[in-house]
N, C-alpha and C. Protein backbone atom coordinates (compact mmCIF):
# COMPACT_ATOMS: atom_id res chain seq x y z
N UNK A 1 86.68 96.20 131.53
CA UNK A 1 85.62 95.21 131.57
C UNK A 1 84.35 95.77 132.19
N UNK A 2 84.40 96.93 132.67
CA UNK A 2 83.11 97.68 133.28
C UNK A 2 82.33 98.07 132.44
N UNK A 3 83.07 98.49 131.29
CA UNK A 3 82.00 99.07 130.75
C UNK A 3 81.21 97.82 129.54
N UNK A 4 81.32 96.62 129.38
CA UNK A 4 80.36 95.37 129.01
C UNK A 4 79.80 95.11 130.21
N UNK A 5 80.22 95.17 131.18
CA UNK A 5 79.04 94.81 132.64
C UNK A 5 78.09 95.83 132.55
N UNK A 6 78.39 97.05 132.58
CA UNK A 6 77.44 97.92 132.93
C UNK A 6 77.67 99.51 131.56
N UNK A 7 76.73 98.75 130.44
CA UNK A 7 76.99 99.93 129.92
C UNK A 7 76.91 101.19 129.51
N UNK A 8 75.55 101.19 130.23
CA UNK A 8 74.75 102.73 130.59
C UNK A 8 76.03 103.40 131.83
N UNK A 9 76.32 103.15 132.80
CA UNK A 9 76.76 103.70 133.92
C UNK A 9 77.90 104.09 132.91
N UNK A 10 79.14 103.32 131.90
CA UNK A 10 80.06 103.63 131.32
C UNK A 10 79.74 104.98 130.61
N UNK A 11 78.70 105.16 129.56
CA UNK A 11 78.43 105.90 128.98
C UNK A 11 77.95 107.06 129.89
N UNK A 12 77.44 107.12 130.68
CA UNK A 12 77.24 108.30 131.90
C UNK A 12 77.94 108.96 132.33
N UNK A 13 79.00 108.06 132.92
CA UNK A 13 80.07 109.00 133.31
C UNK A 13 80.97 109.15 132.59
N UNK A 14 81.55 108.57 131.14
CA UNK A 14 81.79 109.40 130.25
C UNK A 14 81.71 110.96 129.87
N UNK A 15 80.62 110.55 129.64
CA UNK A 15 79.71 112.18 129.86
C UNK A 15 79.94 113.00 130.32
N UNK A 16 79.93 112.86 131.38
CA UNK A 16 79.65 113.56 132.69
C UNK A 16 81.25 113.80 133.13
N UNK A 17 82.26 113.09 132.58
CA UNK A 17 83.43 113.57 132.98
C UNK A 17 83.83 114.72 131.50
N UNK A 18 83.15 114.40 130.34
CA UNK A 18 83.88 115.21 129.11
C UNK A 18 83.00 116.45 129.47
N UNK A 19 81.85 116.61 130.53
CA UNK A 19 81.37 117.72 130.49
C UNK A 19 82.13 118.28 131.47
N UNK A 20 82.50 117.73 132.59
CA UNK A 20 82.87 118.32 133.63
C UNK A 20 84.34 119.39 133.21
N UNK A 21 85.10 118.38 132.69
CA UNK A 21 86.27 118.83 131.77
C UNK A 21 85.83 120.10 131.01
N UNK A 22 85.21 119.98 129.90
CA UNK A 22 84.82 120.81 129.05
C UNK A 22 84.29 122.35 129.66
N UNK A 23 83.68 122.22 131.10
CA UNK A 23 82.94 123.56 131.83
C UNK A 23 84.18 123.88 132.90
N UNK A 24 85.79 123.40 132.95
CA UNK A 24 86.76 123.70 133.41
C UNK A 24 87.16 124.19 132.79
N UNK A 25 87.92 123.47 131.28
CA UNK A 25 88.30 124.85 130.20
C UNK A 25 87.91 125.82 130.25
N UNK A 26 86.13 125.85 130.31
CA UNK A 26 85.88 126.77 129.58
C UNK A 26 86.36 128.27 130.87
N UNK A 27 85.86 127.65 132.34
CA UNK A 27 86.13 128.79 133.14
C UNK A 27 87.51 129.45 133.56
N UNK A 28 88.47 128.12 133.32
CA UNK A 28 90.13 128.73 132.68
C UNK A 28 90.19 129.95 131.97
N UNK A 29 89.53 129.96 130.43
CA UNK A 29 89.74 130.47 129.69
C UNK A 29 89.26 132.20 130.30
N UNK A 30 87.94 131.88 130.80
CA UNK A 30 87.51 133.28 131.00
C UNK A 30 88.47 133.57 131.75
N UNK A 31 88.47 133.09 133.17
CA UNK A 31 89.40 133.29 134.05
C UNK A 31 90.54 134.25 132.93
N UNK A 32 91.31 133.49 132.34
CA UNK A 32 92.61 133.77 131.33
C UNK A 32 92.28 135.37 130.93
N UNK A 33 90.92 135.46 130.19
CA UNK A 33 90.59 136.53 129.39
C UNK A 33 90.78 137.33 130.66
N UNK A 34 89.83 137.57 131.73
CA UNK A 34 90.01 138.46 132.71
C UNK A 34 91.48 139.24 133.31
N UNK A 35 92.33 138.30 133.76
CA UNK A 35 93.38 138.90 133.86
C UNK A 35 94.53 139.52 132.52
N UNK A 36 94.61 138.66 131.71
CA UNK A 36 95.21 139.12 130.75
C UNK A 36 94.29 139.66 129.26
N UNK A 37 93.43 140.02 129.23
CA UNK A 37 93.21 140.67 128.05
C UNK A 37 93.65 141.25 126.53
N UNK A 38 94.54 141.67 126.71
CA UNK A 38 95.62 141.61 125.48
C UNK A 38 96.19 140.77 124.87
N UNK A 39 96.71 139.70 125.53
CA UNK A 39 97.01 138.60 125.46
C UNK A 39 96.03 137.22 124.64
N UNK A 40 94.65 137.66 125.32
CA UNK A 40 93.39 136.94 125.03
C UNK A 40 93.11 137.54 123.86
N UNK A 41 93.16 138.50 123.68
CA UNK A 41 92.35 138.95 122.19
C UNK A 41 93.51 139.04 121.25
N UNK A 42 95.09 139.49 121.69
CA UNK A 42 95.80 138.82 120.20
C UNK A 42 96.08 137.02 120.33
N UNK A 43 95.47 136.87 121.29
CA UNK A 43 95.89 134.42 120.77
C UNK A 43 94.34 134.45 119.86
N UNK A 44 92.94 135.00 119.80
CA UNK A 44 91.77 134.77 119.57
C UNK A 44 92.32 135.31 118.37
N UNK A 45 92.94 136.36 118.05
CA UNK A 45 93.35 136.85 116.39
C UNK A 45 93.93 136.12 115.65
N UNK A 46 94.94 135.77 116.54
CA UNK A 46 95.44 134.57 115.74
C UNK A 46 95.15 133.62 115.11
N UNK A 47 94.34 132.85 116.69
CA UNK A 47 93.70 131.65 115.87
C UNK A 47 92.56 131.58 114.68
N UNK A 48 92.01 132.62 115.13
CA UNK A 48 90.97 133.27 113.71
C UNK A 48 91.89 133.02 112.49
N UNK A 49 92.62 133.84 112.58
CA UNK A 49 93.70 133.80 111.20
C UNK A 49 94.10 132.28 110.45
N UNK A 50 94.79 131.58 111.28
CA UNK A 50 94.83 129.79 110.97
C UNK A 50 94.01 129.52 110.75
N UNK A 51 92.68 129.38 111.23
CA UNK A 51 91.69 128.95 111.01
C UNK A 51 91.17 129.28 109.57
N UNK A 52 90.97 131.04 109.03
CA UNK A 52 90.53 131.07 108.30
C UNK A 52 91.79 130.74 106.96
N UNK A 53 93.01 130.09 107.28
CA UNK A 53 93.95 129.96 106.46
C UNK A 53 93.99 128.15 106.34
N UNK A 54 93.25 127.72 107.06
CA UNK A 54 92.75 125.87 106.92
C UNK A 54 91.38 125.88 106.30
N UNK A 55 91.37 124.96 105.08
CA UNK A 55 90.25 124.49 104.91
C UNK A 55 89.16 123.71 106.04
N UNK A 56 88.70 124.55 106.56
CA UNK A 56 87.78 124.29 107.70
C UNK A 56 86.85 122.97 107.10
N UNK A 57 86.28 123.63 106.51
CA UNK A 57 85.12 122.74 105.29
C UNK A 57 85.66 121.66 105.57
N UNK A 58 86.75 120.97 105.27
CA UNK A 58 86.79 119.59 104.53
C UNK A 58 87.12 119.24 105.75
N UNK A 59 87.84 120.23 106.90
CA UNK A 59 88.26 118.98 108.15
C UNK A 59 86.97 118.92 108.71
N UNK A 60 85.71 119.52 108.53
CA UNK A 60 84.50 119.30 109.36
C UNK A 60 84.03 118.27 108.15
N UNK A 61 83.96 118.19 107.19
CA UNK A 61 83.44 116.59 106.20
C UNK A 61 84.41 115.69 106.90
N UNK A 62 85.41 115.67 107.05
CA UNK A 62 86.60 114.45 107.30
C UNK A 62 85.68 114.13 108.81
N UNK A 63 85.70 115.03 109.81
CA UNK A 63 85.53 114.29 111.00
C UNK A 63 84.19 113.67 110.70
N UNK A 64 82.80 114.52 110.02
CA UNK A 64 81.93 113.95 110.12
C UNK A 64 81.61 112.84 109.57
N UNK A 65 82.36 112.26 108.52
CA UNK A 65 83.14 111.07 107.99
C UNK A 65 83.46 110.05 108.74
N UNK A 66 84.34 110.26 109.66
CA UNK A 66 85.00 109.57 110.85
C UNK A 66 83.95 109.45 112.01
N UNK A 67 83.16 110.54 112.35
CA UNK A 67 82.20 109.72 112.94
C UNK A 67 81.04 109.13 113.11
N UNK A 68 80.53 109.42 111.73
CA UNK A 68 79.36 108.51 111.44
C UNK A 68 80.05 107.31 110.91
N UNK A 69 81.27 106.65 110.20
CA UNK A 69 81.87 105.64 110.46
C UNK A 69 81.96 105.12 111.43
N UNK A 70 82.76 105.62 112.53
CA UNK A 70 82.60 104.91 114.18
C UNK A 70 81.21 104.61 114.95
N UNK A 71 80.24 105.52 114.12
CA UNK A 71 79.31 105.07 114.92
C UNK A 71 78.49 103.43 114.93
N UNK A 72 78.71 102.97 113.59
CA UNK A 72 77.65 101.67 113.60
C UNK A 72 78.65 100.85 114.71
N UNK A 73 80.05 100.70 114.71
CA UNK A 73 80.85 99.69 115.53
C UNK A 73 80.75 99.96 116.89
N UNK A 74 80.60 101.17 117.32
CA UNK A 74 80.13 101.26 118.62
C UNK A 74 78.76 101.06 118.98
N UNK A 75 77.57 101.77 118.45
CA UNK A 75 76.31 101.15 118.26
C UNK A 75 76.50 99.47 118.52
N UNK A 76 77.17 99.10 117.83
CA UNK A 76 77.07 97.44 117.71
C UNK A 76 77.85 97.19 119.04
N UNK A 77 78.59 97.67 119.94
CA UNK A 77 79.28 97.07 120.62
C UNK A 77 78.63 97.60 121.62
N UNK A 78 77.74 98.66 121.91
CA UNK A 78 77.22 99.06 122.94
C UNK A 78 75.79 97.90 123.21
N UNK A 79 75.49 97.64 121.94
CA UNK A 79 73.92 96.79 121.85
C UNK A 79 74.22 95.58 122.60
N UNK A 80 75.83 94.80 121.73
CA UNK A 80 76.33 93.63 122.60
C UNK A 80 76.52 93.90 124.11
N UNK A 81 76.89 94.67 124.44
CA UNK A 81 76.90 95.01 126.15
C UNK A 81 75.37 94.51 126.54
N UNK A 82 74.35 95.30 126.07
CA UNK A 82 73.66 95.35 126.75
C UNK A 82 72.79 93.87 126.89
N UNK A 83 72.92 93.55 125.53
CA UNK A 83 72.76 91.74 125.18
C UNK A 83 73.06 91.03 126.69
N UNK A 84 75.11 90.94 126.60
CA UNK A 84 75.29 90.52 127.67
C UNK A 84 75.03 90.80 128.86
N UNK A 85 74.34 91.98 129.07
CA UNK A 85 74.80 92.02 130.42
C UNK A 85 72.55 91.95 130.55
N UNK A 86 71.77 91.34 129.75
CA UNK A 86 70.24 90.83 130.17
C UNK A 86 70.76 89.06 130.04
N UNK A 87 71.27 88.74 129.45
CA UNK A 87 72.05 87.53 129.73
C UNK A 87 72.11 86.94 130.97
N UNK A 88 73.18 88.09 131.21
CA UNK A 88 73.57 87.27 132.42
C UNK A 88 72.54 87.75 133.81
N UNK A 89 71.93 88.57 133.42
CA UNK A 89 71.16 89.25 134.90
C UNK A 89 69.91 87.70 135.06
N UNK A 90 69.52 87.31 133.50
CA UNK A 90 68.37 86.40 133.28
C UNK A 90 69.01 85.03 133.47
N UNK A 91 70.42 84.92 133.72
CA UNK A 91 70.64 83.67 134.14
C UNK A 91 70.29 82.78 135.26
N UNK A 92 69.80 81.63 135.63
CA UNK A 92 70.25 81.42 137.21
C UNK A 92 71.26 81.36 137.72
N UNK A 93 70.84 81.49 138.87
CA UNK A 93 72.13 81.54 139.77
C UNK A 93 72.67 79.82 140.26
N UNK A 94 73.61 79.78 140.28
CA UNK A 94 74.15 78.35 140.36
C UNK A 94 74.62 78.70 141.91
N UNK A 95 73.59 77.75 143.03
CA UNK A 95 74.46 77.65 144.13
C UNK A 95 75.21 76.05 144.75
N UNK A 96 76.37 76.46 145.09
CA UNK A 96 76.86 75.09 145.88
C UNK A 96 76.36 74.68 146.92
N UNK A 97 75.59 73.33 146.49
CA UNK A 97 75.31 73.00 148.17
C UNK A 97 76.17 72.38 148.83
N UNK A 98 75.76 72.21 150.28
CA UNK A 98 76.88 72.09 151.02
C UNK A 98 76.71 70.09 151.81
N UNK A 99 77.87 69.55 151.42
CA UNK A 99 77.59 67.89 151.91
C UNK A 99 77.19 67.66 150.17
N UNK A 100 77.28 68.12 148.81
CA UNK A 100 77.51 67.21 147.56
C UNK A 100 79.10 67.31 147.05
């Protein structure tokens, strides 16, 4: 429910956690390459090899498929956040008085 209350902050740290993640792999990996080397350059041969043995092409059309599809429903659900949440900031505030 946080992220319809507040949906910039959701999308931020989103972010900011797939980057944080993403600049851990990546220093794993070197890390990885450094000590083992041999190891690193026959898994990188490999995967070269699969790779160039998958139609790359069509799984990069498929995803880009998939996410310019996802995008209008999130677009739309991010806009509604933000709807609600000038809504409710522009509401008054309802206070109880005290003795009704």
């Amino acid at each position: 429910m946080s992220a319809l209350r507040e949906p910039d902050r959701f999308v931020q740290e989103t972010v900011a956690a797939a980057r944080t993640s993403l600049d851990r792999c990546r220093s794993d990996l070197s890390a990885y390459a450094q000590l083992e080397p041999e190891k690193a350059l026959l898994s990188a041969l490999a995967a070269g090899y699969v790779l160039r043995m998958l139609p790359v092409a069509g799984i990069v059309r498929l995803l880009v498929r998939l996410v310019l599809g996802l995008f209008k429903p999130a677009a739309l659900v991010y806009g509604g956040a933000k709807v609600w949440e000038k809504v409710r900031n522009d509401a008054p505030v309802k206070t109880k008085q005290e003795g009704s």
